[in-house]
PDB file of N, CA and C in Angstrom:
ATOM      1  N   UNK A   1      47.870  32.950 -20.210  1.00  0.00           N
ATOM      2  CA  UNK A   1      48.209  33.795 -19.078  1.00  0.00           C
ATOM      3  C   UNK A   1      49.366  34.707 -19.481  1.00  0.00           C
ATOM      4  N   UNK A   2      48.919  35.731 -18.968  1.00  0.00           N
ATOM      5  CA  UNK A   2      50.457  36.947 -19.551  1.00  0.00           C
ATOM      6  C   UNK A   2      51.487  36.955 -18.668  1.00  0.00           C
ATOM      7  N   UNK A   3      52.673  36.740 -19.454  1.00  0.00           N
ATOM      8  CA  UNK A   3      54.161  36.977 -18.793  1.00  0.00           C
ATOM      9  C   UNK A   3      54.520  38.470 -18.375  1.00  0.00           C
ATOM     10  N   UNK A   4      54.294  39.130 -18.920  1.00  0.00           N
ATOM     11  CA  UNK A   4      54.951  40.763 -19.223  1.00  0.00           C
ATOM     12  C   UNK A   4      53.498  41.521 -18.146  1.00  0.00           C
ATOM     13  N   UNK A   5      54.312  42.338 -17.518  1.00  0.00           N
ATOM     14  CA  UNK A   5      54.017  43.036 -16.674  1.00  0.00           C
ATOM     15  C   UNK A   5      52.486  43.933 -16.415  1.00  0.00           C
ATOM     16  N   UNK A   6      52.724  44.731 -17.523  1.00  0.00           N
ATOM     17  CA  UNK A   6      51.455  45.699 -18.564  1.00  0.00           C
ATOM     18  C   UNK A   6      50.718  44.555 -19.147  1.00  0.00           C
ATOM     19  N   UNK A   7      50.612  43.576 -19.319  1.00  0.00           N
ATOM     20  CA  UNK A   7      49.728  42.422 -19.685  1.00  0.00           C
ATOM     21  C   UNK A   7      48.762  42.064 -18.683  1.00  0.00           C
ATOM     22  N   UNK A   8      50.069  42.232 -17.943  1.00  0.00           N
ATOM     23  CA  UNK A   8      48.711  41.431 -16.579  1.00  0.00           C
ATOM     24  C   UNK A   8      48.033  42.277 -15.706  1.00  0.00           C
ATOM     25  N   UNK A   9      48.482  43.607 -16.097  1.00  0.00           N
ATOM     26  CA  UNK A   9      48.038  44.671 -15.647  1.00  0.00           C
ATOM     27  C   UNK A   9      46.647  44.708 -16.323  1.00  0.00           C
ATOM     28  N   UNK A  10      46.786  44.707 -17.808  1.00  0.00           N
ATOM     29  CA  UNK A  10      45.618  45.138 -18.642  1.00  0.00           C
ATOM     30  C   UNK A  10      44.681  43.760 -18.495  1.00  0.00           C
ATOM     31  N   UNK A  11      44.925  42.896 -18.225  1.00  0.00           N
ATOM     32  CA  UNK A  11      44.043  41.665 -17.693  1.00  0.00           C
ATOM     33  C   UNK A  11      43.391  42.416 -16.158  1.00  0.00           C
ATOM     34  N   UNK A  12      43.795  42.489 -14.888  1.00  0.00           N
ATOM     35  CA  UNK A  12      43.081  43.125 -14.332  1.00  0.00           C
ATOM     36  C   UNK A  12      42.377  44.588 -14.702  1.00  0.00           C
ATOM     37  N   UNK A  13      42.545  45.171 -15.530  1.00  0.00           N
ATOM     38  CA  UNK A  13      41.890  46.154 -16.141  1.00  0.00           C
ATOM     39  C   UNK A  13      40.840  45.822 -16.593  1.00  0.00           C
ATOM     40  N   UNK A  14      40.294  45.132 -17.766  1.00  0.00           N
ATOM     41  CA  UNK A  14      39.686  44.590 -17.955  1.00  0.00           C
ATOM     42  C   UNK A  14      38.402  44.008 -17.452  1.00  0.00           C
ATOM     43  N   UNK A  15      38.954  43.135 -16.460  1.00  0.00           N
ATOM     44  CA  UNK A  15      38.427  42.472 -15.356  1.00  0.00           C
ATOM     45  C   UNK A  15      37.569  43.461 -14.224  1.00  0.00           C
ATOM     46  N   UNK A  16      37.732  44.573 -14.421  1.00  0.00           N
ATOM     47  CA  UNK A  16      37.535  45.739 -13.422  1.00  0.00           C
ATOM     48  C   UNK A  16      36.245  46.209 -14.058  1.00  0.00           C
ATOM     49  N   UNK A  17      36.376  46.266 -15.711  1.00  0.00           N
ATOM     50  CA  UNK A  17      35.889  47.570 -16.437  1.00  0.00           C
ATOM     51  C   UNK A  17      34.474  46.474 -17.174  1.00  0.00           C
ATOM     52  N   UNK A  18      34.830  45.264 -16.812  1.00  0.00           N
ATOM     53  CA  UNK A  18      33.794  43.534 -17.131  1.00  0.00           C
ATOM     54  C   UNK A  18      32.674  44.102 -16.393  1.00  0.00           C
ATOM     55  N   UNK A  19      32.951  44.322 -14.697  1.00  0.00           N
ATOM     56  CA  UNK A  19      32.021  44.497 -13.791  1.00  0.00           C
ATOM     57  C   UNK A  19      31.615  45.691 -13.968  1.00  0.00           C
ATOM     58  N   UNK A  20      32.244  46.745 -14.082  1.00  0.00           N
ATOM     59  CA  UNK A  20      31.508  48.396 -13.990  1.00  0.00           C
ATOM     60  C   UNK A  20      30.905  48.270 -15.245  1.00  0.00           C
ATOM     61  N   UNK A  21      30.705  47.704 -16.253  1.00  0.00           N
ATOM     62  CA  UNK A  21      29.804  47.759 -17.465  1.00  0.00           C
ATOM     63  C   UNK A  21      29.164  46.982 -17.605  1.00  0.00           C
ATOM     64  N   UNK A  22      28.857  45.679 -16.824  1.00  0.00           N
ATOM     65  CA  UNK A  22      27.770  44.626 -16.387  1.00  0.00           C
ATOM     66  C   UNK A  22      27.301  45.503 -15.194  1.00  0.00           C
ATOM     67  N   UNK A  23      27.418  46.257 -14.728  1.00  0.00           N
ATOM     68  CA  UNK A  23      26.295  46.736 -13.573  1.00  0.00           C
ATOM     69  C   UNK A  23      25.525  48.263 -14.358  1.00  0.00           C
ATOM     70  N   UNK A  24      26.452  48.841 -15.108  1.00  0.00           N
ATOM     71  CA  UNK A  24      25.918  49.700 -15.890  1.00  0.00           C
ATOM     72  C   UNK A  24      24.746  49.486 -16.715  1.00  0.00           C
ATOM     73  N   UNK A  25      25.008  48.185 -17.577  1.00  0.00           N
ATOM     74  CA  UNK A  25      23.970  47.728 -18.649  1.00  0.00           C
ATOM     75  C   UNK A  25      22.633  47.114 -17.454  1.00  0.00           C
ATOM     76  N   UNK A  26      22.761  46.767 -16.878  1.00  0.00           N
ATOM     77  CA  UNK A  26      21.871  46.371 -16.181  1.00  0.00           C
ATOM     78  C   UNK A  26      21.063  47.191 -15.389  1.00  0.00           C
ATOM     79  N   UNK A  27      21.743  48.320 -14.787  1.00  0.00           N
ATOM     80  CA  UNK A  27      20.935  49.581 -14.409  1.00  0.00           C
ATOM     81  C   UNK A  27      20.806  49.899 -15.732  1.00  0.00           C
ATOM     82  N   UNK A  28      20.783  50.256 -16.711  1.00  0.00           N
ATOM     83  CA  UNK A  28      19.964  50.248 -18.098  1.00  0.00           C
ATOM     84  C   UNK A  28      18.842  49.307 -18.431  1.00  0.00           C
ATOM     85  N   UNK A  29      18.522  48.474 -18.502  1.00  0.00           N
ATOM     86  CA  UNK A  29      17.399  47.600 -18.795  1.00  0.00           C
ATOM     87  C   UNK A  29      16.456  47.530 -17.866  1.00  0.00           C
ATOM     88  N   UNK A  30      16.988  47.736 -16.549  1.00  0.00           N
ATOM     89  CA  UNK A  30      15.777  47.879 -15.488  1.00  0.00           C
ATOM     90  C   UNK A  30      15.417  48.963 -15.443  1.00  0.00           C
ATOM     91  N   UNK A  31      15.570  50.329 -15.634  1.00  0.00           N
ATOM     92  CA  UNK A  31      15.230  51.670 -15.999  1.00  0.00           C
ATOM     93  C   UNK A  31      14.086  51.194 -16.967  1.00  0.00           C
ATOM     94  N   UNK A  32      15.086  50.989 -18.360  1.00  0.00           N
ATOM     95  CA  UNK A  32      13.868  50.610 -19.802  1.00  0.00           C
ATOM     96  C   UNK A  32      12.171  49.768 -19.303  1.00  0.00           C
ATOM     97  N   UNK A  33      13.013  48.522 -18.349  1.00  0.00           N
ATOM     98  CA  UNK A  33      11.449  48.066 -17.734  1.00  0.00           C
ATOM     99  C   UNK A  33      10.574  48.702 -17.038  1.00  0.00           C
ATOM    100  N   UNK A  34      11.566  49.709 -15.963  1.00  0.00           N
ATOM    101  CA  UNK A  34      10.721  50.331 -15.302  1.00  0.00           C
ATOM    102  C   UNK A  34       9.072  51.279 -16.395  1.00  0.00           C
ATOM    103  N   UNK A  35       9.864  51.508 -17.418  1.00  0.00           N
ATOM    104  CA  UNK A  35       9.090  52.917 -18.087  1.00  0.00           C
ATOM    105  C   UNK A  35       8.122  51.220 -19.169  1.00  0.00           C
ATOM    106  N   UNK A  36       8.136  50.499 -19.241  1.00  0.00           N
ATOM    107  CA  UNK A  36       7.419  49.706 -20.041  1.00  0.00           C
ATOM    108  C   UNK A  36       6.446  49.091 -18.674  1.00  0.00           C
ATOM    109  N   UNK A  37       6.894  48.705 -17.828  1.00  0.00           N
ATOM    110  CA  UNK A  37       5.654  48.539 -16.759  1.00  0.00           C
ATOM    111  C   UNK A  37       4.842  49.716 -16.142  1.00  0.00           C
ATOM    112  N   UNK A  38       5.112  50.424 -16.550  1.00  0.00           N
ATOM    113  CA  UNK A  38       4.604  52.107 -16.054  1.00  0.00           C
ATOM    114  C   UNK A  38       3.349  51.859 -16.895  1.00  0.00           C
ATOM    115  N   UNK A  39       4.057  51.874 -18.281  1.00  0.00           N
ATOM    116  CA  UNK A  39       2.707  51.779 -19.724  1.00  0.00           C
ATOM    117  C   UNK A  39       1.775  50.372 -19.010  1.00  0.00           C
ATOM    118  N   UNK A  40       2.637  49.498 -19.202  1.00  0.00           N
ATOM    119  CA  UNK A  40       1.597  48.255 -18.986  1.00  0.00           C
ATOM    120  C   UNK A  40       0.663  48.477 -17.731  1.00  0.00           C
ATOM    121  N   UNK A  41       0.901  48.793 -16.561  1.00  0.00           N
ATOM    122  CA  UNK A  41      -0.199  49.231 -16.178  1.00  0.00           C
ATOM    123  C   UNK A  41      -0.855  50.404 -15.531  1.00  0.00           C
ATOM    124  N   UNK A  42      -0.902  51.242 -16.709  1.00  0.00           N
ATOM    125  CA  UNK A  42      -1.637  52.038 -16.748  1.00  0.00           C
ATOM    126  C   UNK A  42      -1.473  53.450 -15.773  1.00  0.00           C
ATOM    127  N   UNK A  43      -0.034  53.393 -15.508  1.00  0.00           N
ATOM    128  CA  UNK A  43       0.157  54.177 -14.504  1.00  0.00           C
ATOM    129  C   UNK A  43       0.411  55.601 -15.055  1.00  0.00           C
ATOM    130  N   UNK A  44      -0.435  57.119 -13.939  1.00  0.00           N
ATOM    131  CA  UNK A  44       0.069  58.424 -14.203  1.00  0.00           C
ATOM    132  C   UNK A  44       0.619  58.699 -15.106  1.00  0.00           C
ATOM    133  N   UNK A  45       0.295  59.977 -16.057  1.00  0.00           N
ATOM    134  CA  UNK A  45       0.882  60.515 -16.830  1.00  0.00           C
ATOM    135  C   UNK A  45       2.494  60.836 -16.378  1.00  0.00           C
ATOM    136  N   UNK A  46       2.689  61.501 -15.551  1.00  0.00           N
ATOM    137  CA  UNK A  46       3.877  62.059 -13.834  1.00  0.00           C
ATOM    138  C   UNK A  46       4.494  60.693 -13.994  1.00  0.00           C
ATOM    139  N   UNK A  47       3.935  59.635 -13.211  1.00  0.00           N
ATOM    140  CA  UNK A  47       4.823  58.406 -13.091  1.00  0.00           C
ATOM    141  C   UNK A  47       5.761  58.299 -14.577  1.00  0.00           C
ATOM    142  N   UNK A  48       5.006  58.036 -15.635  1.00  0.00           N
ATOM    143  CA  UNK A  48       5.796  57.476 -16.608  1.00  0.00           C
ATOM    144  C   UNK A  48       6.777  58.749 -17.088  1.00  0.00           C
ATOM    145  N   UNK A  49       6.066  59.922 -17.221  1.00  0.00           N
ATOM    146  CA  UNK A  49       7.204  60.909 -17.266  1.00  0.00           C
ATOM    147  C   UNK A  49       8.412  60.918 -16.602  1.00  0.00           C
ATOM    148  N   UNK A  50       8.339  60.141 -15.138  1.00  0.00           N
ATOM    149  CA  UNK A  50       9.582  60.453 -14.044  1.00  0.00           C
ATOM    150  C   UNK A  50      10.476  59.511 -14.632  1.00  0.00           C
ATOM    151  N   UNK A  51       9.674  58.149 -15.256  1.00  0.00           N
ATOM    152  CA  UNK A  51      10.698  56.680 -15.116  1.00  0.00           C
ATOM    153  C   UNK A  51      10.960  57.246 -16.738  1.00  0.00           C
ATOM    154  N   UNK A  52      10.528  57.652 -18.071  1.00  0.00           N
ATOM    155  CA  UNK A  52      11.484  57.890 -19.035  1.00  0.00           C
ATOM    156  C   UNK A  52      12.565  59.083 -18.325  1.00  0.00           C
ATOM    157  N   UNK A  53      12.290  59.808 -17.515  1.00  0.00           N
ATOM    158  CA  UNK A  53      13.632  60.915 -17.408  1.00  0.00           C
ATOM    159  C   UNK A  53      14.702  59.679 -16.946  1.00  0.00           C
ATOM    160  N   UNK A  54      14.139  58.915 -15.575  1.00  0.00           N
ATOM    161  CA  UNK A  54      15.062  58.586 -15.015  1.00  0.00           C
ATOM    162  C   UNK A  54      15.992  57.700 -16.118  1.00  0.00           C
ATOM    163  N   UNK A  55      14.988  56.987 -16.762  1.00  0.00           N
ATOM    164  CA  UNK A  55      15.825  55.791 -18.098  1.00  0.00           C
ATOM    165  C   UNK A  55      16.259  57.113 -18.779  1.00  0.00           C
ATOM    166  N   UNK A  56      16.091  57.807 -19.670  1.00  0.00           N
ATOM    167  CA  UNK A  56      17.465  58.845 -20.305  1.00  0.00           C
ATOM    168  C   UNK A  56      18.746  59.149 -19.378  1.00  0.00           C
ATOM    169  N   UNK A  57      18.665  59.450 -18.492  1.00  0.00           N
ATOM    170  CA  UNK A  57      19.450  59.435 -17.352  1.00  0.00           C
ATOM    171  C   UNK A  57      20.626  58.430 -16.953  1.00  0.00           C
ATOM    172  N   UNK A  58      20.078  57.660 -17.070  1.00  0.00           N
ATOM    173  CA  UNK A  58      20.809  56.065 -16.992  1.00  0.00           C
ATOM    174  C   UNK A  58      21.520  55.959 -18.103  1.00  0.00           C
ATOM    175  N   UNK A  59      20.156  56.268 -19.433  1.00  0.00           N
ATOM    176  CA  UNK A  59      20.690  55.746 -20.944  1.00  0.00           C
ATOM    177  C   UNK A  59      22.073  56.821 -21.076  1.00  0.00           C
ATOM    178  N   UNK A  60      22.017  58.008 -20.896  1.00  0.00           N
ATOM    179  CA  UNK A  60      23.211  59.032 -21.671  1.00  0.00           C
ATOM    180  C   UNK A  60      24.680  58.711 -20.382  1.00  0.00           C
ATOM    181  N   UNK A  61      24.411  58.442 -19.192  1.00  0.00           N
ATOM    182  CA  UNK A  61      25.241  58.341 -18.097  1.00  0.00           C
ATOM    183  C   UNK A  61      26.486  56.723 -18.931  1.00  0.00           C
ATOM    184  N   UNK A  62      25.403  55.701 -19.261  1.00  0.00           N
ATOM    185  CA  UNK A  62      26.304  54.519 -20.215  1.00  0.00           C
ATOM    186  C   UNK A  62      26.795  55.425 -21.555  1.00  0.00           C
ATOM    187  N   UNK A  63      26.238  56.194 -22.486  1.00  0.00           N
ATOM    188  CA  UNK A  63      26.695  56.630 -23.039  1.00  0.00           C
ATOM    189  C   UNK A  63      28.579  57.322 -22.936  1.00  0.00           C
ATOM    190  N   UNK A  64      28.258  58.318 -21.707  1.00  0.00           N
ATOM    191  CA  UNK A  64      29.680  58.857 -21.081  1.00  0.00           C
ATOM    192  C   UNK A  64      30.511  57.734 -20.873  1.00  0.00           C
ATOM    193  N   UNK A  65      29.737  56.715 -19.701  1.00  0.00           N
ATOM    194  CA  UNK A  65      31.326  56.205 -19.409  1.00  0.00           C
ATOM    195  C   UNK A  65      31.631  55.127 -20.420  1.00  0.00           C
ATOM    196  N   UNK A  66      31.348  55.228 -21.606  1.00  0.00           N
ATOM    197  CA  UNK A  66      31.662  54.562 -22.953  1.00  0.00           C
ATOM    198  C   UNK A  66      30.765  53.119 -23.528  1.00  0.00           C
ATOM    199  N   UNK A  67      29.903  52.597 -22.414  1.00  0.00           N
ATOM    200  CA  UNK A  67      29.460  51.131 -22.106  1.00  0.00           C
ATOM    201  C   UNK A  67      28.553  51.112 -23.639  1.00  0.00           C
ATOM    202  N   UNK A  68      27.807  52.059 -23.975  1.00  0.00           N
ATOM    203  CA  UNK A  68      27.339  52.354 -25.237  1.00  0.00           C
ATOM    204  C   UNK A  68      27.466  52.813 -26.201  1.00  0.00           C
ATOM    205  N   UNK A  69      27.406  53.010 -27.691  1.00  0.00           N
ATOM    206  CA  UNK A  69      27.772  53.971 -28.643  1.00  0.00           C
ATOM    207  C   UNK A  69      26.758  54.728 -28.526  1.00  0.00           C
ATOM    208  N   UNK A  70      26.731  56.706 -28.610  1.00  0.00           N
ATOM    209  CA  UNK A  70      25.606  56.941 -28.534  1.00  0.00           C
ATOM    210  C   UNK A  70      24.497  56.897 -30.008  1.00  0.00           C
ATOM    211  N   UNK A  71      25.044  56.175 -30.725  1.00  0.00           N
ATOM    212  CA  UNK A  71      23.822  56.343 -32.282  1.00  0.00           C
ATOM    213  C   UNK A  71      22.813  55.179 -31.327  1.00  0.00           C
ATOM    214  N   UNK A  72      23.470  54.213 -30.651  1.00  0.00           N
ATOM    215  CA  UNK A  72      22.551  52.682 -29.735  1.00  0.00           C
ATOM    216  C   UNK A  72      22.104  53.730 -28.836  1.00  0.00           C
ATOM    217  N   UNK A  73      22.610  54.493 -28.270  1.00  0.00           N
ATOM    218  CA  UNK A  73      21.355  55.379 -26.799  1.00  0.00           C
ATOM    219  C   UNK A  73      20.411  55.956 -27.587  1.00  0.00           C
ATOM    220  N   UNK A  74      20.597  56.633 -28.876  1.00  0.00           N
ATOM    221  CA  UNK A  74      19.946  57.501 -29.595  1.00  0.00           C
ATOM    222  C   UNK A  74      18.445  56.762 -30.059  1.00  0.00           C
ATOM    223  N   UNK A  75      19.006  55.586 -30.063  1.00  0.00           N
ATOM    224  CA  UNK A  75      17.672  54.220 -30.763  1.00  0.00           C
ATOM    225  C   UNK A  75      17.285  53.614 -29.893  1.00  0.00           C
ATOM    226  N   UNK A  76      17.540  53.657 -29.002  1.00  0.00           N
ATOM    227  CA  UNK A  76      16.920  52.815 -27.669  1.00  0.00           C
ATOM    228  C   UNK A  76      15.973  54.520 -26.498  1.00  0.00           C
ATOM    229  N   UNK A  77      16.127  55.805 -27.032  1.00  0.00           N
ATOM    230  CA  UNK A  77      15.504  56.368 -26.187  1.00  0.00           C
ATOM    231  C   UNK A  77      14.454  56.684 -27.426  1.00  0.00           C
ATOM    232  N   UNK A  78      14.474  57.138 -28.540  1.00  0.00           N
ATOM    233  CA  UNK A  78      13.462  57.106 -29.877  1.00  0.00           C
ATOM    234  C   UNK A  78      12.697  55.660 -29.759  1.00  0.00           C
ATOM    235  N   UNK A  79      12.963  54.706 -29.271  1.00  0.00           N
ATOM    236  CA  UNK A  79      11.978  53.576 -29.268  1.00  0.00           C
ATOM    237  C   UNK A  79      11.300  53.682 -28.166  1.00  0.00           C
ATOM    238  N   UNK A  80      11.852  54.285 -26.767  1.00  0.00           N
ATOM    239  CA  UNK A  80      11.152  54.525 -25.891  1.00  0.00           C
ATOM    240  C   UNK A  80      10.145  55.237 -25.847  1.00  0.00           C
ATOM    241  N   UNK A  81      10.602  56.613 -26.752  1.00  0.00           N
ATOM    242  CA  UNK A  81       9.432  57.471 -26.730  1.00  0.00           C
ATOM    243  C   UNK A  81       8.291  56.873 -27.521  1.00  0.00           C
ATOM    244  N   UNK A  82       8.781  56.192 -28.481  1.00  0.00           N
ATOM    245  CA  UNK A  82       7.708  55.930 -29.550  1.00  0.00           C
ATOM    246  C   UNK A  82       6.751  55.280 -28.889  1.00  0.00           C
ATOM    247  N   UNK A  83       6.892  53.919 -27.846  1.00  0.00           N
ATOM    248  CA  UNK A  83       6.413  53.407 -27.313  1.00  0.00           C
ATOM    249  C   UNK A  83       5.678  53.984 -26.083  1.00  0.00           C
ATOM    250  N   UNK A  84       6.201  55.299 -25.493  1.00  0.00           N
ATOM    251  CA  UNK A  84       5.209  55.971 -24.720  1.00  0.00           C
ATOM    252  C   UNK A  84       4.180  56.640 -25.361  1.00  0.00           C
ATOM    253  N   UNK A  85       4.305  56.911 -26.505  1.00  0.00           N
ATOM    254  CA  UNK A  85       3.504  57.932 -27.411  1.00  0.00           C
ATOM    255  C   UNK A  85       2.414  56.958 -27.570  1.00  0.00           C
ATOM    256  N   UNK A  86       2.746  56.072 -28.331  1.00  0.00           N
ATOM    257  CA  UNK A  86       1.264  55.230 -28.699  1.00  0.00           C
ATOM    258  C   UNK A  86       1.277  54.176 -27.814  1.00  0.00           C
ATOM    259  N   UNK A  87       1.592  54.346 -26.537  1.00  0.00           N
ATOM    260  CA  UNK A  87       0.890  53.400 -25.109  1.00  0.00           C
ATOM    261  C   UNK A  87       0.836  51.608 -25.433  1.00  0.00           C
ATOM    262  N   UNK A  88       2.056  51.240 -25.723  1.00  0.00           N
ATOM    263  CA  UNK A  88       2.319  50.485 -26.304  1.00  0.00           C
ATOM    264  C   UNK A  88       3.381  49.686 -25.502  1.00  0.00           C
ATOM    265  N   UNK A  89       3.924  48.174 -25.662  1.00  0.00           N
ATOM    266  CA  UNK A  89       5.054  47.815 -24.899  1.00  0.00           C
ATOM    267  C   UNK A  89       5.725  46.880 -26.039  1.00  0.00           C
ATOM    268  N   UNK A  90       6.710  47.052 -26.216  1.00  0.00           N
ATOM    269  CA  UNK A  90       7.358  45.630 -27.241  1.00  0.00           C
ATOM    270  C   UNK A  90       6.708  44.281 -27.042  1.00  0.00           C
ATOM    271  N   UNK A  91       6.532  44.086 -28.145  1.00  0.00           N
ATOM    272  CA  UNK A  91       6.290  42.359 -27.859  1.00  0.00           C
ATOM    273  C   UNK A  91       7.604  41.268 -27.093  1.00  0.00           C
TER     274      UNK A  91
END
């Protein structure tokens, strides 16, 4: 436990920035699912177009507020596409 002032400051900091980047990453992966259940079944060309914008969207937004490095957004939206291209879902 911190004695000094700015310690315990940067402990609630922390603690703040725990939650805004656990709700961030998580609106990230449910985006990513959204656009992999789109593929899986078989939905609109339109549909899956809307849910990759919306997942880039999400993906570059974690990028800004730092939650990601962007070379990791850069490889996680290139796997997306790849996987829309040849109608495909990760194993």
């Amino acid at each position: 436990m911190p004695n000094i002032k700015s310690a315990k400051k940067r402990v609630q900091i922390e603690e703040r920035n725990k939650l805004r980047n656990f709700a961030i990453r998580t609106s990230l992966k449910t985006a990513i699912k959204k656009v992999y259940e789109a593929i899986k079944n078989n939905e609109g060309v339109e549909i899956i177009k809307e849910a990759v914008n919306k997942a880039y969207s999400v993906i570059d937004k974690a990028v800004t507020k730092g939650v990601i490095h962007k070379n990791r957004a850069a490889r996680k939206k290139s796997k997306l596409v790849s996987h829309v291209n040849k109608g495909t879902i990760p194993a």
